[in-house]
N, C-alpha and C. Protein backbone atom coordinates (compact mmCIF):
# COMPACT_ATOMS: atom_id res chain seq x y z
N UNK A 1 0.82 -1.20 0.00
CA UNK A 1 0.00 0.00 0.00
C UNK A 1 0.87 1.26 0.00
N UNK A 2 1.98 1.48 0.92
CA UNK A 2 2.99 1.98 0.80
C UNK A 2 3.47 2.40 0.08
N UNK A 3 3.86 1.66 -1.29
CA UNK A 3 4.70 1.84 -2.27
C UNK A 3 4.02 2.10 -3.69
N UNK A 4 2.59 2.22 -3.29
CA UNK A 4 1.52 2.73 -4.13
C UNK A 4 1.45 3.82 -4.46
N UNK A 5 1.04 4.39 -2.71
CA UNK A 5 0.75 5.93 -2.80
C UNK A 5 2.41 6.61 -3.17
N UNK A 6 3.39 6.45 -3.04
CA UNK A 6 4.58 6.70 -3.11
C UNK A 6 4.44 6.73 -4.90
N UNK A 7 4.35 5.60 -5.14
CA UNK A 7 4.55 5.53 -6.87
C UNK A 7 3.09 6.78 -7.42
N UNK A 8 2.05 6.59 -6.84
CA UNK A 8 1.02 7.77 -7.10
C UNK A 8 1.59 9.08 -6.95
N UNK A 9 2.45 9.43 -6.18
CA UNK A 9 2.48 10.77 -5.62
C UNK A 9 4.14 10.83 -6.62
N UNK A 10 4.71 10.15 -6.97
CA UNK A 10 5.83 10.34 -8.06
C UNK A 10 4.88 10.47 -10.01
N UNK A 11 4.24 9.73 -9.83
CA UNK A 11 2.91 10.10 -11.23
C UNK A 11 2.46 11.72 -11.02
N UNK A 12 2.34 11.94 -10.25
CA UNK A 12 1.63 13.52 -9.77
C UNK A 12 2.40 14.31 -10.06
N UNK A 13 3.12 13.99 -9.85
CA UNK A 13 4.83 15.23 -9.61
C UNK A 13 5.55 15.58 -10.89
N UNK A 14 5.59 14.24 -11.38
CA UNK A 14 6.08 14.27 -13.06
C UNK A 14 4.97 14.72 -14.02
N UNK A 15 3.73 14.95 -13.75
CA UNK A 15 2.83 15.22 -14.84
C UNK A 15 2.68 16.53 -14.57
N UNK A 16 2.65 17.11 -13.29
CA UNK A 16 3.07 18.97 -13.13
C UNK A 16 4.11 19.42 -13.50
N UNK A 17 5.32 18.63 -13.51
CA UNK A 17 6.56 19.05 -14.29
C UNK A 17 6.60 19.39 -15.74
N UNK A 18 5.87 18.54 -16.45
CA UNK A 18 6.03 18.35 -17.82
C UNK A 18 4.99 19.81 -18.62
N UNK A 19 4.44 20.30 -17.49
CA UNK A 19 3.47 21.62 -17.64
C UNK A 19 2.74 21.32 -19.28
N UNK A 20 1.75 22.65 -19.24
CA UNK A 20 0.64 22.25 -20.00
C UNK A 20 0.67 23.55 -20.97
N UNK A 21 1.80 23.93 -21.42
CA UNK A 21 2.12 25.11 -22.11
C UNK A 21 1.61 25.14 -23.75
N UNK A 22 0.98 26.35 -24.07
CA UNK A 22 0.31 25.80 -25.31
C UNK A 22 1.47 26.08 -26.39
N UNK A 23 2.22 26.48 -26.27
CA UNK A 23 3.27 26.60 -27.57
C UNK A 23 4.48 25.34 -27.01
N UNK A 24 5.14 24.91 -27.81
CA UNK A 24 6.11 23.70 -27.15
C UNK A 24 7.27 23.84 -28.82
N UNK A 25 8.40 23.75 -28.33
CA UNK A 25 10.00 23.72 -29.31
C UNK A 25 9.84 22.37 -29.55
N UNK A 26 9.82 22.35 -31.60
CA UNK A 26 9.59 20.91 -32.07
C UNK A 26 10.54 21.35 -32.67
N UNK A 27 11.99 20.59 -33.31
CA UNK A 27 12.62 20.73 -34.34
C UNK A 27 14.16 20.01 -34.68
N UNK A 28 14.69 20.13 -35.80
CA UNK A 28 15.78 19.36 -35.97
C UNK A 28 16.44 20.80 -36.72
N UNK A 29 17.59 20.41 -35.75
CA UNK A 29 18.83 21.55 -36.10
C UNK A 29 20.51 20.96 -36.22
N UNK A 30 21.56 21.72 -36.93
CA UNK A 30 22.32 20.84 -36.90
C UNK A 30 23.34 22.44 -36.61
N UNK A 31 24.40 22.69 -35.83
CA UNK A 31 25.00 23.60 -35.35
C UNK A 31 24.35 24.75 -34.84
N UNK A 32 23.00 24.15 -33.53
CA UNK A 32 22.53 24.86 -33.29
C UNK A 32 22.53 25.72 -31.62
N UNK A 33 22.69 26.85 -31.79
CA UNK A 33 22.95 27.74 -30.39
C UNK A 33 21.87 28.63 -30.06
N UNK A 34 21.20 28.33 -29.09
CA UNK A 34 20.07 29.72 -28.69
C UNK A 34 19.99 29.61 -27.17
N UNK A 35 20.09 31.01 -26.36
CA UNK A 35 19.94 31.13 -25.34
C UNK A 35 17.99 32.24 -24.94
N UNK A 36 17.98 32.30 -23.79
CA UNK A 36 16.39 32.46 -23.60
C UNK A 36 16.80 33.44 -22.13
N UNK A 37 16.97 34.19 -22.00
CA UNK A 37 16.83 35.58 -20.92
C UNK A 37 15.58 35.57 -20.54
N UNK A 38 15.76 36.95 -19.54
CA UNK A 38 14.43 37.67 -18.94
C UNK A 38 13.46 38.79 -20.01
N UNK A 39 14.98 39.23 -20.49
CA UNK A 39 14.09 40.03 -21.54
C UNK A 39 14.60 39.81 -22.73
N UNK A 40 15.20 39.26 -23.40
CA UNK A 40 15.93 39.07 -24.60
C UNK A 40 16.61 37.65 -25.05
N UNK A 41 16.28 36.93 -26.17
CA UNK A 41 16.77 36.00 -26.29
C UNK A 41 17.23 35.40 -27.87
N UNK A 42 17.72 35.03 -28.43
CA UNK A 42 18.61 34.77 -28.97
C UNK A 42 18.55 33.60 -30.38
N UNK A 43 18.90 33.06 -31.26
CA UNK A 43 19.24 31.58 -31.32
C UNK A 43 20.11 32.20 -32.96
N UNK A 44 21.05 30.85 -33.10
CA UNK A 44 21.73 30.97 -34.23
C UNK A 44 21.97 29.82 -34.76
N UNK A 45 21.82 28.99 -36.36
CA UNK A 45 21.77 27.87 -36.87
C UNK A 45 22.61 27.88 -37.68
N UNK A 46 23.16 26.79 -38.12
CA UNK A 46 23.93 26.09 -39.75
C UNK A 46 22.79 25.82 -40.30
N UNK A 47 21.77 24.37 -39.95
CA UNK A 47 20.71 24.57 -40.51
C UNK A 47 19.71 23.90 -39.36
N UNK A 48 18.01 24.54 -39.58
CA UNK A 48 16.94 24.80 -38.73
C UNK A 48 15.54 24.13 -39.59
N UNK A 49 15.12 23.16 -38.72
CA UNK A 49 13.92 22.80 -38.88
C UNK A 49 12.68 22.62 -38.27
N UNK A 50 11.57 23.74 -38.00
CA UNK A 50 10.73 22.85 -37.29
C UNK A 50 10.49 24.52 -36.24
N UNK A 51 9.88 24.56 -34.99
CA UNK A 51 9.71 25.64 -34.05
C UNK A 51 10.57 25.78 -33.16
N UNK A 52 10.68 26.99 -32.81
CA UNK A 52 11.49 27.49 -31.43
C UNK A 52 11.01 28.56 -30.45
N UNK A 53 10.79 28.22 -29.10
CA UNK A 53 9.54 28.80 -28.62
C UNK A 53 10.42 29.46 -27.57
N UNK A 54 10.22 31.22 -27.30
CA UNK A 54 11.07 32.18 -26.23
C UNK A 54 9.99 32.59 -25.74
N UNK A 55 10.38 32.82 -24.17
CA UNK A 55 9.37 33.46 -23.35
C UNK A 55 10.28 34.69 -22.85
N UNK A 56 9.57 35.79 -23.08
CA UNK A 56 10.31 37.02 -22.30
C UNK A 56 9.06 37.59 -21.63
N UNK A 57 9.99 38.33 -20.61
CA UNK A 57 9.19 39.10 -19.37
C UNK A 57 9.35 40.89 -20.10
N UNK A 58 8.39 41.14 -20.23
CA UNK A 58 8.00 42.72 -20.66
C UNK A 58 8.05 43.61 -19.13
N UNK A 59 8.72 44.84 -19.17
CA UNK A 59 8.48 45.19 -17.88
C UNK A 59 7.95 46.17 -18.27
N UNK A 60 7.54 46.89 -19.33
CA UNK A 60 6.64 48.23 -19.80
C UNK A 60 6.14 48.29 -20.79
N UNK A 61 5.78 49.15 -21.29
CA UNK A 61 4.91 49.44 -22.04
C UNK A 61 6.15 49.80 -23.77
N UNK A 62 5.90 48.77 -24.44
CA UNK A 62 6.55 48.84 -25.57
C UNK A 62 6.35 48.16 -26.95
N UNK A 63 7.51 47.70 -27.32
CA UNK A 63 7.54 46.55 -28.92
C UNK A 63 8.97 45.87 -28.54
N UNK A 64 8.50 44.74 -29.58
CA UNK A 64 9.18 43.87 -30.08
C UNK A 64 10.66 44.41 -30.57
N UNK A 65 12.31 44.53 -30.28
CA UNK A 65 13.03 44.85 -30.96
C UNK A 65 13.94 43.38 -31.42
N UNK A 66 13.75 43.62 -32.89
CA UNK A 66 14.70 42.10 -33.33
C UNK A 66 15.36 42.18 -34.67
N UNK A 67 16.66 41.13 -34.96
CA UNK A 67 17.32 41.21 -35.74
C UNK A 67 16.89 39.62 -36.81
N UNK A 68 17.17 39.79 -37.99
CA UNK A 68 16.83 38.45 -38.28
C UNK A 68 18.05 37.91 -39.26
N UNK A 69 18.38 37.53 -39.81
CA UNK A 69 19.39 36.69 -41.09
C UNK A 69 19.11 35.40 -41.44
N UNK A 70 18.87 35.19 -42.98
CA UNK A 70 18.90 33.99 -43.12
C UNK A 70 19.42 34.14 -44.72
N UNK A 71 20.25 32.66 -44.69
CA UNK A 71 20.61 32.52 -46.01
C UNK A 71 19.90 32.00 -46.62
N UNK A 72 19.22 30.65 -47.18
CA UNK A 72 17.73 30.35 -47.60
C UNK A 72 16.88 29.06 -46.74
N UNK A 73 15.83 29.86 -47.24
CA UNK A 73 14.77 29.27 -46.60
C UNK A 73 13.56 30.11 -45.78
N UNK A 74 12.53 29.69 -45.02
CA UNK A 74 11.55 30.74 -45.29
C UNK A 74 10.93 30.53 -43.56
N UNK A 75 11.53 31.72 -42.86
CA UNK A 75 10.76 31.75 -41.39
C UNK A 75 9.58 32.57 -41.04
N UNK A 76 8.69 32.10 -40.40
CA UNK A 76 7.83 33.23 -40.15
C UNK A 76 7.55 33.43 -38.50
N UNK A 77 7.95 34.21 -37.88
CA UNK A 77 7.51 34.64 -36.69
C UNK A 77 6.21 35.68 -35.99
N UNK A 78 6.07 34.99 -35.13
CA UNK A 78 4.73 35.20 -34.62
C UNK A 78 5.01 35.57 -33.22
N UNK A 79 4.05 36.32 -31.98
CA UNK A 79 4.80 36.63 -31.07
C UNK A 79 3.08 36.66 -30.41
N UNK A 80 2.62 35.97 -28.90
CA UNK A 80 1.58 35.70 -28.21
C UNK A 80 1.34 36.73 -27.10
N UNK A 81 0.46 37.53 -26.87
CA UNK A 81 0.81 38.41 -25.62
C UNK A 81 -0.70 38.66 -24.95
N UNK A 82 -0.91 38.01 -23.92
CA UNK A 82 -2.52 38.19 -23.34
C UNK A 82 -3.54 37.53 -23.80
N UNK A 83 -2.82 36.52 -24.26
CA UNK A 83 -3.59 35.44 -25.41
C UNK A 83 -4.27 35.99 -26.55
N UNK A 84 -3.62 37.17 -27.30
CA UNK A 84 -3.36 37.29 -28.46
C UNK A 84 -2.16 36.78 -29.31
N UNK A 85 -2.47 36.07 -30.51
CA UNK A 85 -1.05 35.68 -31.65
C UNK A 85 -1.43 36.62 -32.73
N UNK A 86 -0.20 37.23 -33.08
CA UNK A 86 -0.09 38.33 -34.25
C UNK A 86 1.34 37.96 -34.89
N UNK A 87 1.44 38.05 -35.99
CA UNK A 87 2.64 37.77 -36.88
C UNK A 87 3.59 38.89 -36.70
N UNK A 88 4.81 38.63 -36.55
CA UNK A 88 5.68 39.75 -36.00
C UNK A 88 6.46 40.15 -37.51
N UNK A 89 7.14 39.01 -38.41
CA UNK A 89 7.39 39.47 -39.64
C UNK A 89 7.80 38.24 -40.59
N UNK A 90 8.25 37.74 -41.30
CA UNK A 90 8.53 36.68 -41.89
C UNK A 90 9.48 37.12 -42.95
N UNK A 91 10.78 36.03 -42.90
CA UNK A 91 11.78 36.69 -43.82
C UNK A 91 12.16 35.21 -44.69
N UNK A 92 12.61 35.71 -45.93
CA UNK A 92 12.76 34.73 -46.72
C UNK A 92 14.30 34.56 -47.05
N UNK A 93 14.47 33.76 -48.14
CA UNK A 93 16.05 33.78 -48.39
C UNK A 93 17.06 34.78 -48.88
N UNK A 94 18.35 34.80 -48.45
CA UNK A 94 19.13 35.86 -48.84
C UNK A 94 18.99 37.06 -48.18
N UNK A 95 17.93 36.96 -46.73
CA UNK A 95 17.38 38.18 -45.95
C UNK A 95 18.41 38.66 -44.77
N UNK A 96 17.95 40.25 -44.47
CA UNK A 96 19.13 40.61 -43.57
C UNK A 96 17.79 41.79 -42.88
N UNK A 97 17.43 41.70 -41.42
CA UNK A 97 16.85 42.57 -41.27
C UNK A 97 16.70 43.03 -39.77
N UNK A 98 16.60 44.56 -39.47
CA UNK A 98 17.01 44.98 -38.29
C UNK A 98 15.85 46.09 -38.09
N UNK A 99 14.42 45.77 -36.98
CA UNK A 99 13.83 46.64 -36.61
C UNK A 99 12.88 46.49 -35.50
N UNK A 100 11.21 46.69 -35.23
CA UNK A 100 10.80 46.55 -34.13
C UNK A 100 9.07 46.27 -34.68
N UNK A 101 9.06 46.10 -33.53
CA UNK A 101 6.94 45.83 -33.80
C UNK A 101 6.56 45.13 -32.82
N UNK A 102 5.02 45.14 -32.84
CA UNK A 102 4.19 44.74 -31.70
C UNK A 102 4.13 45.54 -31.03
N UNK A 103 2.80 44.98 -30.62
CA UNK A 103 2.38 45.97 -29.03
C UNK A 103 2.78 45.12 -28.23
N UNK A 104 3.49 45.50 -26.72
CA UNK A 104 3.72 45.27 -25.30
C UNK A 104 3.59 45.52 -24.70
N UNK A 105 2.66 45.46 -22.82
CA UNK A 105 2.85 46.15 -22.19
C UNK A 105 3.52 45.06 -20.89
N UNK A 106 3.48 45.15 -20.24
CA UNK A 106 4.00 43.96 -18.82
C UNK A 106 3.69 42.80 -18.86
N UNK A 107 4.24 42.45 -18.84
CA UNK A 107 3.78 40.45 -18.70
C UNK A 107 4.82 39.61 -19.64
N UNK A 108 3.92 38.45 -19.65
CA UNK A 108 4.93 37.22 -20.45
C UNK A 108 5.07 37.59 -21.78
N UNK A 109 5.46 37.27 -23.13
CA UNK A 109 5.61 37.54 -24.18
C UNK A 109 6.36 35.98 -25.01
N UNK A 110 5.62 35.52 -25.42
CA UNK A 110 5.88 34.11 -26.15
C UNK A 110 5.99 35.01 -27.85
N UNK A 111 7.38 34.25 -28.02
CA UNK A 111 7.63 34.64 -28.91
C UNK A 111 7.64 32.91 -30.07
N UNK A 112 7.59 33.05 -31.53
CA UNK A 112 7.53 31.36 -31.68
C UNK A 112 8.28 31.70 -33.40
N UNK A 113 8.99 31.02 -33.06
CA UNK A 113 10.09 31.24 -34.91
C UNK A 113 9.75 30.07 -35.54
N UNK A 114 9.06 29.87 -36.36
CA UNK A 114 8.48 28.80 -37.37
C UNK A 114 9.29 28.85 -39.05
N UNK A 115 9.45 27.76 -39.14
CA UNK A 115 10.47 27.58 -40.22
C UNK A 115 9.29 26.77 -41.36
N UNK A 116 9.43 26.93 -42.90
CA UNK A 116 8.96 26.10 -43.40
C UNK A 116 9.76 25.33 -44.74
N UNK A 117 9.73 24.05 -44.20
CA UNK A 117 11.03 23.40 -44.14
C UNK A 117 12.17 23.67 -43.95
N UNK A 118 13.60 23.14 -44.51
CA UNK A 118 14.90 23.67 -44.24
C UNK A 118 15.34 25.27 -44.15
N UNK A 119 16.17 25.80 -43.17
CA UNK A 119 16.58 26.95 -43.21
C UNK A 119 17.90 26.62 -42.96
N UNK A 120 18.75 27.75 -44.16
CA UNK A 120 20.05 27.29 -43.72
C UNK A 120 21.09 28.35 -43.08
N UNK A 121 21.96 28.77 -42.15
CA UNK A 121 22.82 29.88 -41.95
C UNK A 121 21.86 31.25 -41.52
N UNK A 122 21.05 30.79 -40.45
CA UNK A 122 20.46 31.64 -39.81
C UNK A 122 20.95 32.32 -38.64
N UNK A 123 20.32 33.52 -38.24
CA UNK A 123 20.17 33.84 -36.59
C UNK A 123 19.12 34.69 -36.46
N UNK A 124 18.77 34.58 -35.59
CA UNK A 124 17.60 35.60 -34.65
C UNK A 124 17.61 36.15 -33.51
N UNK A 125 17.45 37.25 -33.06
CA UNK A 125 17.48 37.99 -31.31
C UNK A 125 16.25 38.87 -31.44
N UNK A 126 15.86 38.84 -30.48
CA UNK A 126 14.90 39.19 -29.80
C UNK A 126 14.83 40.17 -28.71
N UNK A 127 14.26 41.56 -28.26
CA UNK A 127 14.37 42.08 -27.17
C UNK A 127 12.88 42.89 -26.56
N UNK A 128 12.90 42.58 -25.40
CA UNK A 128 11.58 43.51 -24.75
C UNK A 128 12.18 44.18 -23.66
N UNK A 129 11.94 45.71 -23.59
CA UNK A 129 12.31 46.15 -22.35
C UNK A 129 10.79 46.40 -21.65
C-alpha cells in the first residue's frame, strides 16, 4: 500500500513538471545555439527545422526589438501576448533585417520562430524592455 501511494504521488509530480504550455519547441537543427533571458533572447543555426519557442518578461509598455538573417529558406515569426497571436514578420532567403513591432505592455511575451522546411545559416534575437 505503501509503495503505491509513493509511486502515485511520483505520477503527480512528473505530470506537473512536464506543464501544460500551449506553444512547445519541435525541431531538428544541426549547429545549433540559442539562449532564452528575462528580456531578450537569442538563437543561431547552420541549418533549422521545425519551431522554437522564447518566453520574455516585458516590464513596460513597448515593442518587439529584433534582428533576423537567413541565407535560404523561409521563417515566419509570430509573437503571443494576453492570449493574443499576431505575426511579427517573416523573412525569406538571402534576408538581412534589423527593426521593431508589436504591441507590449507587462507580462509574459511568447515569442515562436516557425520555419517552413529547411533553413540554412540563420540567426535571430529578440528584445523587450
Amino acid at each position: 500500500m505503501k509503495k503505491t501511494r509513493l509511486l502515485l504521488a511520483a505520477l503527480v509530480i512528473l505530470l506537473a513538471l512536464t506543464g501544460c504550455g500551449k506553444y512547445t519547441s519541435s525541431y531538428k537543427a544541426v549547429g545549433f545555439v540559442h539562449s532564452n533571458g528575462r528580456t531578450s533572447a537569442e538563437m543561431s543555426f547552420y541549418s533549422f527545422e521545425g519551431r522554437m519557442v522564447f518566453r520574455l518578461n516585458s516590464t513596460g509598455e513597448g515593442d518587439i526589438k529584433y534582428t533576423a538573417k537567413l541565407e535560404s529558406g523561409t521563417a515566419t515569426i509570430r509573437y503571443e501576448y494576453r492570449g493574443t497571436e499576431s505575426e511579427l514578420f517573416t523573412i525569406g532567403p538571402e534576408s538581412e533585417l534589423e527593426s521593431h513591432g508589436g504591441y507590449v505592455e507587462s507580462g509574459t511575451v511568447t515569442i515562436i520562430v516557425e520555419t517552413e522546411g529547411k533553413c540554412m545559416n540563420g540567426s535571430f534575437s529578440f528584445r523587450v524592455e
